[in-house]
Protein backbone atom coordinates (compact mmCIF):
# COMPACT_ATOMS: atom_id res chain seq x y z
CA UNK A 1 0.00 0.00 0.00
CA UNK A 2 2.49 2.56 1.01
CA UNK A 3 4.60 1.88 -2.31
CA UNK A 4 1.18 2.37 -4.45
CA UNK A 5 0.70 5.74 -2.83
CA UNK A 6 4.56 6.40 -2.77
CA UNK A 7 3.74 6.43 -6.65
CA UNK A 8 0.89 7.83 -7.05
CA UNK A 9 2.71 10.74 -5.44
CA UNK A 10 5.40 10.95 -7.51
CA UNK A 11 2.80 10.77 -10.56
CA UNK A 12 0.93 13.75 -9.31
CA UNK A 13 4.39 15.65 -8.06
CA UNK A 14 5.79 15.19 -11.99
CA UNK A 15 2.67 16.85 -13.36
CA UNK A 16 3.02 19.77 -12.01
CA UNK A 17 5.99 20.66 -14.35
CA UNK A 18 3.03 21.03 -16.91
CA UNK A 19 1.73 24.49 -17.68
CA UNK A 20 -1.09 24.45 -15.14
CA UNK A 21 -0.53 28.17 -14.20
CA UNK A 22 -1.65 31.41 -15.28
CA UNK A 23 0.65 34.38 -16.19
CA UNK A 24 0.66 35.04 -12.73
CA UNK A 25 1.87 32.33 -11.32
CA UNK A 26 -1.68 31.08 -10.05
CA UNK A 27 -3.76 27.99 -11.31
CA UNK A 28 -6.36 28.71 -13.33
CA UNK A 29 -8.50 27.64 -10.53
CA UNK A 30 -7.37 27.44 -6.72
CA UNK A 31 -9.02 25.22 -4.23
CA UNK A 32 -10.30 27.02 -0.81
CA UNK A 33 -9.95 25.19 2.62
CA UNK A 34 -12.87 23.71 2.13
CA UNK A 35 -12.35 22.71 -1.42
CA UNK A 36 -14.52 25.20 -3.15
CA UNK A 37 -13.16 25.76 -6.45
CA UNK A 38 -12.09 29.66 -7.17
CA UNK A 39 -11.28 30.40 -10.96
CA UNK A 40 -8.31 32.81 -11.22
CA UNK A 41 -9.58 33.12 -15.29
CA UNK A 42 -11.88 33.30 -17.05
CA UNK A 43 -12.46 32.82 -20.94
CA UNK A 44 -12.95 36.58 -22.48
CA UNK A 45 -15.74 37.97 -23.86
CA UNK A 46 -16.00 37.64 -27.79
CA UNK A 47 -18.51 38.71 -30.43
CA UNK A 48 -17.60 35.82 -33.12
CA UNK A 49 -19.84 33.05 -32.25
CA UNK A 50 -16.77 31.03 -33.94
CA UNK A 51 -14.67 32.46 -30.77
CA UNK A 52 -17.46 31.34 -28.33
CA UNK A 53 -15.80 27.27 -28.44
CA UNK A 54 -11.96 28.38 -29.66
CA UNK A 55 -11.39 31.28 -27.28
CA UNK A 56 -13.21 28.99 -24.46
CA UNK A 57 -11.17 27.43 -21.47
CA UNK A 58 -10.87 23.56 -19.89
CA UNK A 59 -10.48 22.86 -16.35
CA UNK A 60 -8.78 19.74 -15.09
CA UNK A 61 -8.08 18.25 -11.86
CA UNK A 62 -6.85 14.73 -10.89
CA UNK A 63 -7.25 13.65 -7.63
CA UNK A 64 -7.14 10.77 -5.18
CA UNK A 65 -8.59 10.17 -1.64
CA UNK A 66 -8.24 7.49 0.48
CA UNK A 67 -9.62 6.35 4.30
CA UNK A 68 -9.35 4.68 7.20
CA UNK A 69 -12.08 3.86 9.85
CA UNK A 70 -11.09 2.25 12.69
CA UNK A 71 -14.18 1.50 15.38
CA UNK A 72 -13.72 0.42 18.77
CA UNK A 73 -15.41 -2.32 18.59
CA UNK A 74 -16.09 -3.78 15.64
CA UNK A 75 -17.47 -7.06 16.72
CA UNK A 76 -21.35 -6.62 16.35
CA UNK A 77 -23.44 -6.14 13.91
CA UNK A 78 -23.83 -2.40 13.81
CA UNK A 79 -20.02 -1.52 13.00
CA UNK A 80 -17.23 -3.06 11.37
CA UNK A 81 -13.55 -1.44 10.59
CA UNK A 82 -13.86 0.25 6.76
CA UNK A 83 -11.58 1.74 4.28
CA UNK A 84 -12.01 3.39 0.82
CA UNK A 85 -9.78 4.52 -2.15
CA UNK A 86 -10.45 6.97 -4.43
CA UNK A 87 -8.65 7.82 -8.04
CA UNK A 88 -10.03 9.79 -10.72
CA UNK A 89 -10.48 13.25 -11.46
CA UNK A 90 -12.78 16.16 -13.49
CA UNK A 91 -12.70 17.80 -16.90
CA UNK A 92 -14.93 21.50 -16.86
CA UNK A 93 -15.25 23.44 -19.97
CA UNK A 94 -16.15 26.99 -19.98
CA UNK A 95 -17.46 28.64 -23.22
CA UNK A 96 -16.50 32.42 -24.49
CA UNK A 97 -19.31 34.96 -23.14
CA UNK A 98 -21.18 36.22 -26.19
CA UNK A 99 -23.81 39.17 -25.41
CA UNK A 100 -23.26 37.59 -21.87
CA UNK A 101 -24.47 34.52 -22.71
CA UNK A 102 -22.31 31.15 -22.17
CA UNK A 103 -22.26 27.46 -21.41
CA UNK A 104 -20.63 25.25 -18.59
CA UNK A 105 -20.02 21.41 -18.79
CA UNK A 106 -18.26 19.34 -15.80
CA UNK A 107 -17.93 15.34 -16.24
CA UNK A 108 -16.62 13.62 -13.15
CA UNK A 109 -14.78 10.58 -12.81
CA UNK A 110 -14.54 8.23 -9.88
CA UNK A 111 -12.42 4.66 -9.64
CA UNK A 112 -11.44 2.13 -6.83
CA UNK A 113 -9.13 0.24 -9.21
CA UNK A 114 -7.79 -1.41 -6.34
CA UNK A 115 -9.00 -4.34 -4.56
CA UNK A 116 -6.69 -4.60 -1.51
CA UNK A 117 -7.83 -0.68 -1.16
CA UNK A 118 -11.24 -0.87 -0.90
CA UNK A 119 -14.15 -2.88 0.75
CA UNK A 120 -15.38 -6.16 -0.03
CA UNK A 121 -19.49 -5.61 -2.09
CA UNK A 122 -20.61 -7.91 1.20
CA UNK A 123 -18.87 -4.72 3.28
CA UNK A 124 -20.20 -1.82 1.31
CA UNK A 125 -23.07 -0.47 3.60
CA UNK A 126 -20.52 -0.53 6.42
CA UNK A 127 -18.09 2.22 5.10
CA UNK A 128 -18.66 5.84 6.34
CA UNK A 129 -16.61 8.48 5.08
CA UNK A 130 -14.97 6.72 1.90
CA UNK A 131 -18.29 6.28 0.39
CA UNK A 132 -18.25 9.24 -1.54
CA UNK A 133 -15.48 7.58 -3.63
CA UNK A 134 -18.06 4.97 -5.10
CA UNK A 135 -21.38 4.18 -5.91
CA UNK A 136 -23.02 1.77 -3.85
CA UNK A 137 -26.00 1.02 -6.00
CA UNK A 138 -23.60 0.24 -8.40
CA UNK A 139 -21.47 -1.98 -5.92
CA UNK A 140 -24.11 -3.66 -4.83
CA UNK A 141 -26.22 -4.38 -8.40
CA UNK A 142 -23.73 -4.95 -11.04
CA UNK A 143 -19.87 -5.12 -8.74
CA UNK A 144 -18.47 -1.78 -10.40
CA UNK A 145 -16.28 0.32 -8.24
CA UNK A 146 -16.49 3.71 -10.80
CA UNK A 147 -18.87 6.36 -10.91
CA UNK A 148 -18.98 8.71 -14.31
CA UNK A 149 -20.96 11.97 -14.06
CA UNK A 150 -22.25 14.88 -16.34
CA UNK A 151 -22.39 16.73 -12.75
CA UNK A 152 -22.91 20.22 -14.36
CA UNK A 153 -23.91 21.46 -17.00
CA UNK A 154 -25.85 24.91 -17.26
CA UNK A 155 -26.39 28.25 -19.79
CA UNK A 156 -25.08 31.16 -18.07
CA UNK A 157 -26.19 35.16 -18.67
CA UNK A 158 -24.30 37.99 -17.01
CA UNK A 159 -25.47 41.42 -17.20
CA UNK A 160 -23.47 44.01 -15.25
CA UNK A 161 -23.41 42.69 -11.82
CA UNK A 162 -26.20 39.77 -12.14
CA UNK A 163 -25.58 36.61 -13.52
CA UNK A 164 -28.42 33.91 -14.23
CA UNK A 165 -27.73 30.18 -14.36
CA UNK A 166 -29.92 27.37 -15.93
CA UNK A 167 -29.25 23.53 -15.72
CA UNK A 168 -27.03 21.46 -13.48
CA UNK A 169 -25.07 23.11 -11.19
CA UNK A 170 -23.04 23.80 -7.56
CA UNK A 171 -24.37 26.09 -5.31
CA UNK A 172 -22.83 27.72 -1.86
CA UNK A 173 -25.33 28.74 0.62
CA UNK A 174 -25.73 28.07 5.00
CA UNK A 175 -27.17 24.78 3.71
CA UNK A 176 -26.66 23.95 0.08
CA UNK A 177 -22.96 23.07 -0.67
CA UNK A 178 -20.96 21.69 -3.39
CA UNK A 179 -19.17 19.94 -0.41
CA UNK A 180 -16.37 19.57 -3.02
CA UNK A 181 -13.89 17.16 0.04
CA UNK A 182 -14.55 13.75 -2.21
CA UNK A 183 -14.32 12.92 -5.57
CA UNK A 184 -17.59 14.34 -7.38
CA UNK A 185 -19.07 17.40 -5.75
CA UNK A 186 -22.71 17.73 -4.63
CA UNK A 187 -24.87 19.78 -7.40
CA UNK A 188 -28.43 20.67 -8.46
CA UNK A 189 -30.75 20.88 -11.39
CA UNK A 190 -32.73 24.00 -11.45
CA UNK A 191 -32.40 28.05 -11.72
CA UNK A 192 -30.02 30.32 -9.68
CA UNK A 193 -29.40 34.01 -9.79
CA UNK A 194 -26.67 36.30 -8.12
CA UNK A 195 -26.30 40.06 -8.01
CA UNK A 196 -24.64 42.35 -6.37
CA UNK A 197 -26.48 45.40 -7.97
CA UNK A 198 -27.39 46.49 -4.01
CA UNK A 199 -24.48 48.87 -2.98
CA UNK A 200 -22.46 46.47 -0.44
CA UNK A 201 -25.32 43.42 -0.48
CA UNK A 202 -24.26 40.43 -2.65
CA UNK A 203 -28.35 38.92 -3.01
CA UNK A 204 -28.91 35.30 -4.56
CA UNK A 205 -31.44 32.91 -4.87
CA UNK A 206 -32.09 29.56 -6.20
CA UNK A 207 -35.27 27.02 -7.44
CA UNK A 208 -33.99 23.44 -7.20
CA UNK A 209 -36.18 20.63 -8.42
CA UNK A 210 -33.62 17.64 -8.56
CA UNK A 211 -29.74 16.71 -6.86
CA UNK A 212 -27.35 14.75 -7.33
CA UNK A 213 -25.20 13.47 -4.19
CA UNK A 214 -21.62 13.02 -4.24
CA UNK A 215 -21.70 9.00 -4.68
CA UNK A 216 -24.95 9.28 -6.80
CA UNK A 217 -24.79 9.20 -10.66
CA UNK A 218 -28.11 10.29 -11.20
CA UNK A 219 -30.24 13.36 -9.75
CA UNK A 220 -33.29 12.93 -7.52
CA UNK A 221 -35.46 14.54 -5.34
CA UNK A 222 -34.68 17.06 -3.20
CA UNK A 223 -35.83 15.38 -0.21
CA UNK A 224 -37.71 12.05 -0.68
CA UNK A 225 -36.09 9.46 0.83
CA UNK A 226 -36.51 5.57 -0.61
CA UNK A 227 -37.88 5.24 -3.58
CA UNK A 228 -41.18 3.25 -4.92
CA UNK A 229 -39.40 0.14 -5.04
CA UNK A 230 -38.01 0.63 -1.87
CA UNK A 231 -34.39 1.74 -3.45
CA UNK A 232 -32.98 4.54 -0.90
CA UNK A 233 -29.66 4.65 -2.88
CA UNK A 234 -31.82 6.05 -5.81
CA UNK A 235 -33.19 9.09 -3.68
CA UNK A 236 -32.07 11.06 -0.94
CA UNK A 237 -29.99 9.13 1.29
CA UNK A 238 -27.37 11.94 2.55
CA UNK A 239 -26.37 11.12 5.88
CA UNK A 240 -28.38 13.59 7.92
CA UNK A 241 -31.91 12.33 5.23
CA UNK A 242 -35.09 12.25 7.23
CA UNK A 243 -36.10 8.90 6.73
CA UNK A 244 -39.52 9.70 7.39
CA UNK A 245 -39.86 11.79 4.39
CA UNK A 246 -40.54 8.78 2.57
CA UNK A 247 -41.44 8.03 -1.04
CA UNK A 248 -44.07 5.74 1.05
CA UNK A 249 -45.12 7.95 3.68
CA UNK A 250 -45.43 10.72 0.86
CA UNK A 251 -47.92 8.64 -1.14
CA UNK A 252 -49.81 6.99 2.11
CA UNK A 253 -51.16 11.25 2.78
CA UNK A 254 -51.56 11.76 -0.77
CA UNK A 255 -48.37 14.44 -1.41
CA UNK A 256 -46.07 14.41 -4.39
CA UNK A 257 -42.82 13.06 -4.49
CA UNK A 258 -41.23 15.49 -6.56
CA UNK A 259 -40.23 18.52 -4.26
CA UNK A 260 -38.27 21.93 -4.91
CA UNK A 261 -35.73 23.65 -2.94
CA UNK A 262 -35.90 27.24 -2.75
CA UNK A 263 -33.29 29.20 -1.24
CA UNK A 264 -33.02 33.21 -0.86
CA UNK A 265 -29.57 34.11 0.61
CA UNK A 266 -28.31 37.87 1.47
CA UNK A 267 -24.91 38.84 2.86
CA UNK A 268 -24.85 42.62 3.56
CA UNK A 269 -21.89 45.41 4.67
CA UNK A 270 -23.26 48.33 4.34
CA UNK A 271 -22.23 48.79 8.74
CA UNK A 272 -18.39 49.13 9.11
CA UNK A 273 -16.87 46.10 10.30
CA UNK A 274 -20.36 44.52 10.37
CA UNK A 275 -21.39 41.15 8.41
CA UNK A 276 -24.84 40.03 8.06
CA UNK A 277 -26.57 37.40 6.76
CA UNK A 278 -30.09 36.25 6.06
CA UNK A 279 -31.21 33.22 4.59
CA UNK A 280 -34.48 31.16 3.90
CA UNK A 281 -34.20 27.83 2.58
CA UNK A 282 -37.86 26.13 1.77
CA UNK A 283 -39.69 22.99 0.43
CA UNK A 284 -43.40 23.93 -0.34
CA UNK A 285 -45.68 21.76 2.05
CA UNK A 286 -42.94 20.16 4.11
CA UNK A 287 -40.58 22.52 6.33
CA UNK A 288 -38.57 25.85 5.20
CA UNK A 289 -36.67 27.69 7.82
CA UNK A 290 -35.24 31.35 8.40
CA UNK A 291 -31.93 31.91 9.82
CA UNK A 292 -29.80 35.28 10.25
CA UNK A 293 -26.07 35.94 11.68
CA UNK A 294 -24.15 38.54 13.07
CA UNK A 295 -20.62 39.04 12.58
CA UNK A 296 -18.87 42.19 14.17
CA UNK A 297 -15.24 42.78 13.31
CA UNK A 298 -13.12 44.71 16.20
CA UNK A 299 -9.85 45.75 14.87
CA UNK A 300 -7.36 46.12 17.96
CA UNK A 301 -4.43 46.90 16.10
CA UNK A 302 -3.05 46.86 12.21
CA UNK A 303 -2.81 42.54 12.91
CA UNK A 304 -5.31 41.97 15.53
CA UNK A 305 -9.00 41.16 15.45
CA UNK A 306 -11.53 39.89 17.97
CA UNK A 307 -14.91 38.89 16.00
CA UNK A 308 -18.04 38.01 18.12
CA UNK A 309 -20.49 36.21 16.57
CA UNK A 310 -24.12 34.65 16.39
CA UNK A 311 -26.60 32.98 14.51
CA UNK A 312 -30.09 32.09 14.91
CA UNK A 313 -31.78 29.77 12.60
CA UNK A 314 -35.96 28.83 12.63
CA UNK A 315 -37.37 26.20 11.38
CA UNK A 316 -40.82 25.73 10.27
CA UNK A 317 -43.18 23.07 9.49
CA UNK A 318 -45.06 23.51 6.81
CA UNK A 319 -46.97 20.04 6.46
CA UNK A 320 -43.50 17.70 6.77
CA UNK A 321 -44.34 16.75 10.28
CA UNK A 322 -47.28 15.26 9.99
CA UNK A 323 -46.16 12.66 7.49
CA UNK A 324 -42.57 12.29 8.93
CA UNK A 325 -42.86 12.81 12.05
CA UNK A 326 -39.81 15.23 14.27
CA UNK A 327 -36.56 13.12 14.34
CA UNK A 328 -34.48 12.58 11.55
CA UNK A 329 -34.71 8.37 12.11
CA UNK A 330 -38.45 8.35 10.59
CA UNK A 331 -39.21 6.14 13.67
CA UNK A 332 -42.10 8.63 14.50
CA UNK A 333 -43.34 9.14 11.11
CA UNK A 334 -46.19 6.44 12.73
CA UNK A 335 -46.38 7.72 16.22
CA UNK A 336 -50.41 7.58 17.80
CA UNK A 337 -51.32 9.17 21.15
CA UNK A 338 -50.52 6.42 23.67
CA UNK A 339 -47.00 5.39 21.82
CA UNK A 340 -43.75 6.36 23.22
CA UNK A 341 -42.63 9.38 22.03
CA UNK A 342 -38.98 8.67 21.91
CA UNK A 343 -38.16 11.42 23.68
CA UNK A 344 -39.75 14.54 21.85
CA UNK A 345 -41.49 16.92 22.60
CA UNK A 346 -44.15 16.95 19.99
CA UNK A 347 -43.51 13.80 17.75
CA UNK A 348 -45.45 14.94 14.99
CA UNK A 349 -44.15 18.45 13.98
CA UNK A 350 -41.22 19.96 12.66
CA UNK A 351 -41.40 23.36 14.35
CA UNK A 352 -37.37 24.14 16.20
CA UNK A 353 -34.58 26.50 16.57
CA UNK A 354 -31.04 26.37 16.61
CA UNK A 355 -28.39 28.80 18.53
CA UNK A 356 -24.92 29.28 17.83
CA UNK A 357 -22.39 32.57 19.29
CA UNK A 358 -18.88 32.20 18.82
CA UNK A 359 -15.80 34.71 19.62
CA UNK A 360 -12.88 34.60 16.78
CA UNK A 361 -9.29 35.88 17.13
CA UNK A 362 -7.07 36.81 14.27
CA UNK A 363 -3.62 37.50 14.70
CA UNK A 364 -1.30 37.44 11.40
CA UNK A 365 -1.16 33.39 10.51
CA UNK A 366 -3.01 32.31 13.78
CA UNK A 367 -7.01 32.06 14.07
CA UNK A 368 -8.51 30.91 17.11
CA UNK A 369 -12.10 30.52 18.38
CA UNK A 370 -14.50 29.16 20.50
CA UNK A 371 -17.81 28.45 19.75
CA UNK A 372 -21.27 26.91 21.57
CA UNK A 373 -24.76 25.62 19.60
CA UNK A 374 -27.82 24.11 20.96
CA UNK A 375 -30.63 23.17 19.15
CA UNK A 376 -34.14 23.48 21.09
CA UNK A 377 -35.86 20.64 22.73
CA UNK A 378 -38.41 20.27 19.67
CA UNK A 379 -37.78 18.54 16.62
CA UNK A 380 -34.27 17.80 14.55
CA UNK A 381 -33.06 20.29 12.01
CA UNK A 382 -33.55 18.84 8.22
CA UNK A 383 -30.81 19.50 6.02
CA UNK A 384 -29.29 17.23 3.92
CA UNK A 385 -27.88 18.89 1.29
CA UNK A 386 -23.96 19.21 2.19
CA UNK A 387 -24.44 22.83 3.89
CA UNK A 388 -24.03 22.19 7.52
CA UNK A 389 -26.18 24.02 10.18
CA UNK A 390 -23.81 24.24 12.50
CA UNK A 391 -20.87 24.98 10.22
CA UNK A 392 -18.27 27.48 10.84
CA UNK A 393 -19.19 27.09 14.86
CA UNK A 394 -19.41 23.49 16.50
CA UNK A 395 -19.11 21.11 13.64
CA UNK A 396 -16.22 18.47 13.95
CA UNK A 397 -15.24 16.15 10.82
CA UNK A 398 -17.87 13.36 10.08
CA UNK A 399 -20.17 14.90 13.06
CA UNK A 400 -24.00 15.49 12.82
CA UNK A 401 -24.68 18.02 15.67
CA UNK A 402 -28.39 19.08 15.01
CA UNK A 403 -30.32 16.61 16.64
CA UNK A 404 -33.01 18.10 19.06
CA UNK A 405 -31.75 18.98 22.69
CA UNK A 406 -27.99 19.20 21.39
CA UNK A 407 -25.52 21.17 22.91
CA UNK A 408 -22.02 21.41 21.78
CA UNK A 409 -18.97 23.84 22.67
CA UNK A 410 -15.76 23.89 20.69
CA UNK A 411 -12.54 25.50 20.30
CA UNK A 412 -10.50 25.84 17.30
CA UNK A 413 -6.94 27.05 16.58
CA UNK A 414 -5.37 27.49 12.88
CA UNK A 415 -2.08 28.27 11.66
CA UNK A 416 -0.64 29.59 8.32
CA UNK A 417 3.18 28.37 8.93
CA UNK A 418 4.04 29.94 5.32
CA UNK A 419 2.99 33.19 6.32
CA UNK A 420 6.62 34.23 7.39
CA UNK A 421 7.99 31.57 5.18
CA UNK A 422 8.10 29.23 8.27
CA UNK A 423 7.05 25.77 6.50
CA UNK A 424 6.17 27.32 2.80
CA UNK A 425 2.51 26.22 1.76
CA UNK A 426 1.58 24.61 5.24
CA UNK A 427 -1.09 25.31 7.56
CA UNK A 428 -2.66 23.35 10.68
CA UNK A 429 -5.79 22.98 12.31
CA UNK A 430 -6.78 21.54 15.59
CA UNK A 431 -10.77 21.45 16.33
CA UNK A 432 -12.10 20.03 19.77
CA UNK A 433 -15.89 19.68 20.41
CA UNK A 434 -17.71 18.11 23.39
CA UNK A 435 -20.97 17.05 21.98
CA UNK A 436 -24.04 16.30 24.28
CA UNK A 437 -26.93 14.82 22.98
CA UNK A 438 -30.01 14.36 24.70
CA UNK A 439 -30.35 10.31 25.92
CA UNK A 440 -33.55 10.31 25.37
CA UNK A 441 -33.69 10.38 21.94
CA UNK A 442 -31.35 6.99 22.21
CA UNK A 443 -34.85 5.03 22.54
CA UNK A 444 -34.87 3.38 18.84
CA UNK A 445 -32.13 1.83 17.41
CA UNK A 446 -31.75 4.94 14.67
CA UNK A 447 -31.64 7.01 17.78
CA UNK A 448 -28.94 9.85 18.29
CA UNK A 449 -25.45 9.12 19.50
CA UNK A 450 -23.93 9.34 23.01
CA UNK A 451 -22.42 12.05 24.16
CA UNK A 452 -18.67 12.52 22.94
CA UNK A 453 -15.95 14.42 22.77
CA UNK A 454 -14.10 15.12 19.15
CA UNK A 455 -10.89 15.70 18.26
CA UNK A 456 -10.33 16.85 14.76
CA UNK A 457 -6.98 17.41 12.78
CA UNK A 458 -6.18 19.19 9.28
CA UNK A 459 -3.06 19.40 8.04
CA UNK A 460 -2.86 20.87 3.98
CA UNK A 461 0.33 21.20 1.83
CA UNK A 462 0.54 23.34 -1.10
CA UNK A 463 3.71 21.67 -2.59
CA UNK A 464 3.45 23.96 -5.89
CA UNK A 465 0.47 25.94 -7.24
CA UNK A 466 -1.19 23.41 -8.88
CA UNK A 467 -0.52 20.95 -6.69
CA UNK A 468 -1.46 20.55 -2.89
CA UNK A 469 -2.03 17.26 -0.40
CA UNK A 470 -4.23 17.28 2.92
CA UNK A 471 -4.20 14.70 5.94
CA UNK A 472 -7.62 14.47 8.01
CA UNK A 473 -7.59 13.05 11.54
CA UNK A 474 -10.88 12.57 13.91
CA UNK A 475 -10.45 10.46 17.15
CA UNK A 476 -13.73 10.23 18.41
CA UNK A 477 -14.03 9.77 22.15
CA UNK A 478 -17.57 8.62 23.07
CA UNK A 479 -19.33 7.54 26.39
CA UNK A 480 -21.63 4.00 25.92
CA UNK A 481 -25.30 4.50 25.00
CA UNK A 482 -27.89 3.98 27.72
CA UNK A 483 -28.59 0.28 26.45
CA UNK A 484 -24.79 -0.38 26.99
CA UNK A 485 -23.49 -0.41 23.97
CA UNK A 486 -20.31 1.02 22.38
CA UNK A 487 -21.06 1.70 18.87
CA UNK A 488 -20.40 5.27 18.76
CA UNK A 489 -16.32 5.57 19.31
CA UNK A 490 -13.90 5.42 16.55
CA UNK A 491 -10.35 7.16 15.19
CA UNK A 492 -11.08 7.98 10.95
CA UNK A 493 -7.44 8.75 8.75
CA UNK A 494 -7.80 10.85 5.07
CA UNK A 495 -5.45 11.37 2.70
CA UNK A 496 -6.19 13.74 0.04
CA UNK A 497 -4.15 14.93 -3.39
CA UNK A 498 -5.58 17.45 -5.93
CA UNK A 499 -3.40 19.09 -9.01
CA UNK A 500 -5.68 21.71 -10.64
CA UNK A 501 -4.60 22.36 -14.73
C-alpha cells in the first residue's frame, strides 16, 4: 500500500511541471480550505460566435482520496472497521461569453481500481466516510467500483453585476454546498441568480427541483427518501436524510414526491466592520426555515482582530411533520397518542430552533475561536444537502450536531506556517468539540449518539500551485449509549491529493 501511494505521489508531483498556471503564477483555478473551487480566469468575452468554443477554457483536476475507519469495537453487527480509495479526477469546460451569454459542462470521474484498497461488495453499507469515492448502488447491483458523471452542466447570462444560471449546477449557501472534500461534488438541477447590484449586499437565490449526491450518478429529489421500489440509494440518502420523508409515507397522505428547494440568501456590509446574513431555505408543504447571523469585526491593532459572533436559525413546518414525524430516524413518522414518544417533545411536527455565538481571534497566521450551539428541545433540524447548520461554529469532521436537545462547545486554533515563510505552503488545524446529545432520543435503534468528545486534525500542503495534499484526523471519544453499547467511538485517517490544470 504505502509503495502504491509512494507512486501515485510521484505521478501527481511530476505533473506539475506542466503548464497548469496562469501568467501570474496562479492555477487557473485554486481550491479554498474547504475545497470550493475559485477560478483565477476566465475565458474573455467575444462577439464571433466562432470564438465562443476556440477562445473557451478547460479545467482539469486529478485527484485521489483514500480512508481509514477504525471503530472500537467492531465485533457486532452495527459496525465493522472500513476503508475506501479513491482515483479519478474532473474535466470543466467553460465557453467564451457572447452578449453575456455562455455554457458550462463538468464530467466527473470516480475509480477504486484497487481491490486490496477498498471494501469487499458484502462490506459496502458498512463504510462511512470513503463512500463518496463509489457508488453503492452500483457496488451492490452490477460489482463496479467507478462512478462517471455529467455533474454540471448549465447556460449562463451575465449582465453588469447579475448573472443567471440554468441547468445542473453547484451552489454555496448556509445549507446547500458543493461539499467539493470527495471525488464528485454535490450539485443541483434547477435556476439560480446572483447580483450584487445592491451597494455592499451580494443577493442570490435559487429554485432546485432535482440533486445529485456526491456517490450518486443520477439526480433525484430534493428530499424524498426511498424510492417506490423501496431503493434509498436512488433518492435522498445523505447522511443527515429524514427517513420519514418517505417516497411511502409521501404517497400513504396523498403528497407528491417530486419537491423543490428554494433558497433566498443575502450577505450585507453596508455597517463598518459589520457582516450580516439572512437566509431562507424552503420545500413547499414540508418545512422551510429562516436563519440570520451577526458578525462584528473589532480591529485592535493593524494585525489583531476579535470577532463576536451569532446565529439564529428557525425552522418551520409547513406540512413535513405530519407525514414524517420530528426526528431525523423516521421512527415517528407512525407515532399515535398512547405510543412512546422517543423522547420529543411533539412527535409529529417539525417546528425548532437552533443557537450558535462564537468569539474569533485573528492575529497574522493564527485564528482561534471558541464556539457553543444548541438546538431546542423540539424537533431535529432537516438538512441534507452538504451545507451544515452548524458549520463554521461546533461542527467536527464526520459529526452530525443538530439533533433536538444538542448542545455542543468547541474550540478551534489554525495556523498559516508559510505566512513568514516558516514551513512554505503549510497550515494546521486543531478542532475540539464536546458534543451532548439528549439520551432520550437513544430510545430506537436509529436514535442519536452518546455524548462525545471530538478531536479533529487538518493538516494541507501546497507543494506547488497546482498541486497541494491534505491529511484528516478525527479520534472520536464517546461515552456508551444507555442500552450499553459502544457503537459510537472510533479514530477515521484521510489522505487527500488534488493538481488543478
Amino acid at each position: 500500500m504505502h509503495l502504491l501511494l509512494s507512486g501515485i505521489l510521484i505521478f501527481f508531483l511530476s505533473l506539475s511541471a506542466f503548464g497548469a498556471t496562469t501568467t501570474e503564477g496562479k492555477p487557473k483555478r485554486e481550491l479554498k480550505n474547504n475545497m470550493v473551487e475559485v477560478y483565477n480566469i476566465l475565458p474573455p468575452s467575444t462577439d464571433s460566435f466562432t470564438e465562443v468554443f476556440t477562445e473557451g477554457m478547460l479545467y482539469g483536476r486529478l485527484r485521489m482520496n483514500s480512508f481509514v475507519w477504525d471503530w472500537s469495537k467492531d465485533n457486532n453487527s452495527e459496525n465493522k472497521d472500513n476503508y475506501a480509495f479513491g482515483l479519478g479526477g474532473s474535466l470543466v469546460y467553460k465557453t467564451a461569453p457572447t452578449s453575456g451569454l455562455s455554457a458550462t459542462a463538468g464530467v466527473y470521474y470516480s475509480d477504486s481500481p484497487f481491490a486490496a484498497l477498498r471494501a469487499n461488495a458484502e462490506d459496502i453499507s458498512y463504510v462511512k466516510a470513503g463512500k463518496d469515492t463509489f457508488s453503492r448502488n452500483s457496488v451492490i447491483n452490477d460489482n463496479d467500483y467507478s462512478m462517471l458523471s455529467l455533474a454540471q452542466v448549465y447556460l449562463q447570462y451575465q449582465a453588469k453585476k447579475t448573472t443567471l444560471k440554468a441547468g445542473r449546477q453547484d451552489f454555496e449557501s448556509l445549507l446547500i454546498s458543493s461539499n467539493d472534500t470527495k471525488m464528485i461534488p454535490n450539485t443541483f438541477e434547477g435556476f439560480s441568480a446572483q447580483s450584487s447590484l445592491i451597494p455592499n449586499t451580494i443577493l442570490k437565490g435559487a429554485y432546485f427541483y432535482a440533486q445529485k449526491l456526491r456517490d450518486h450518478t443520477a439526480f433525484h429529489d430534493v428530499i424524498t427518501y426511498n424510492t417506490a421500489s423501496g431503493n434509498s440509494m436512488e433518492n435522498q440518502d445523505d447522511s443527515a436524510v429524514h427517513k420519514g420523508l418517505s417516497y411511502a409515507n409521501f404517497t400513504a397522505a396523498g403528497e407528491t414526491t417530486d419537491h423543490a428547494l428554494v433558497v433566498v440568501d443575502l450577505k450585507n456590509k453596508s455597517f463598518k466592520d459589520v457582516q450580516i446574513d439572512f437566509s431562507y431555505h424552503g420545500i413547499p408543504h414540508v418545512l422551510s426555515s429562516l436563519t440570520a447571523e451577526v458578525n462584528y469585526i473589532i480591529q485592535v491593532t493593524n494585525e489583531i482582530s476579535i470577532t463576536p459572533g451569532v446565529r439564529y436559525m428557525r425552522q418551520m413546518d409547513n406540512g413535513g411533520g405530519a407525514i414524517g414525524g420530528a426526528s431525523l430516524d423516521g421512527n415517528l413518522a407512525s407515532w399515535q397518542s398512547g405510543l412512546s414518544s422517543n423522547g420529543y417533545t411533539n412527535p409529529k411536527s417539525l417546528d425548532s430552533s437552533l443557537a450558535m455565538a462564537r468569539l474569533l481571534l485573528k492575529k497574522g497566521p493564527f485564528v482561534t475561536q471558541i464556539a457553543y450551539s444548541q438546538v431546542a428541545d423540539e424537533a431535529d433540524i432537516v438538512a441534507p444537502w452538504r451545507g451544515f447548520p452548524t458549520g463554521g461554529y461546533t461542527r467536527a469532521i464526520t459529526q452530525y450536531n443538530w439533533n433536538a436537545n444538542t448542545k455542543t462547545a468547541a474550540a478551534e486554533v489554525f495556523y498559516d506556517f508559510s505566512k513568514y515563510d516558516i514551513i512554505p505552503g503549510f497550515s494546521a488545524l486543531i478542532r475540539y468539540a464536546i458534543q451532548d446529545f439528549d439520551e432520550n432520543k437513544q430510545l430506537t435503534s436509529g436514535g442519536v449518539q452518546a455524548d462525545s468528545n471530538v478531536l479533529h486534525l487538518d493538516f494541507r500542503q501546497h507543494i506547488s500551485a497546482a498541486l497541494n495534499a491534505k491529511v484528516r484526523v478525527g479520534l472520536m471519544d464517546a461515552e456508551n449509549r444507555l442500552d450499553g453499547r459502544d457503537i459510537d467511538s472510533y479514530n477515521e485517517y484521510r489522505f487527500e491529493l488534488n493538481y488543478l490544470f
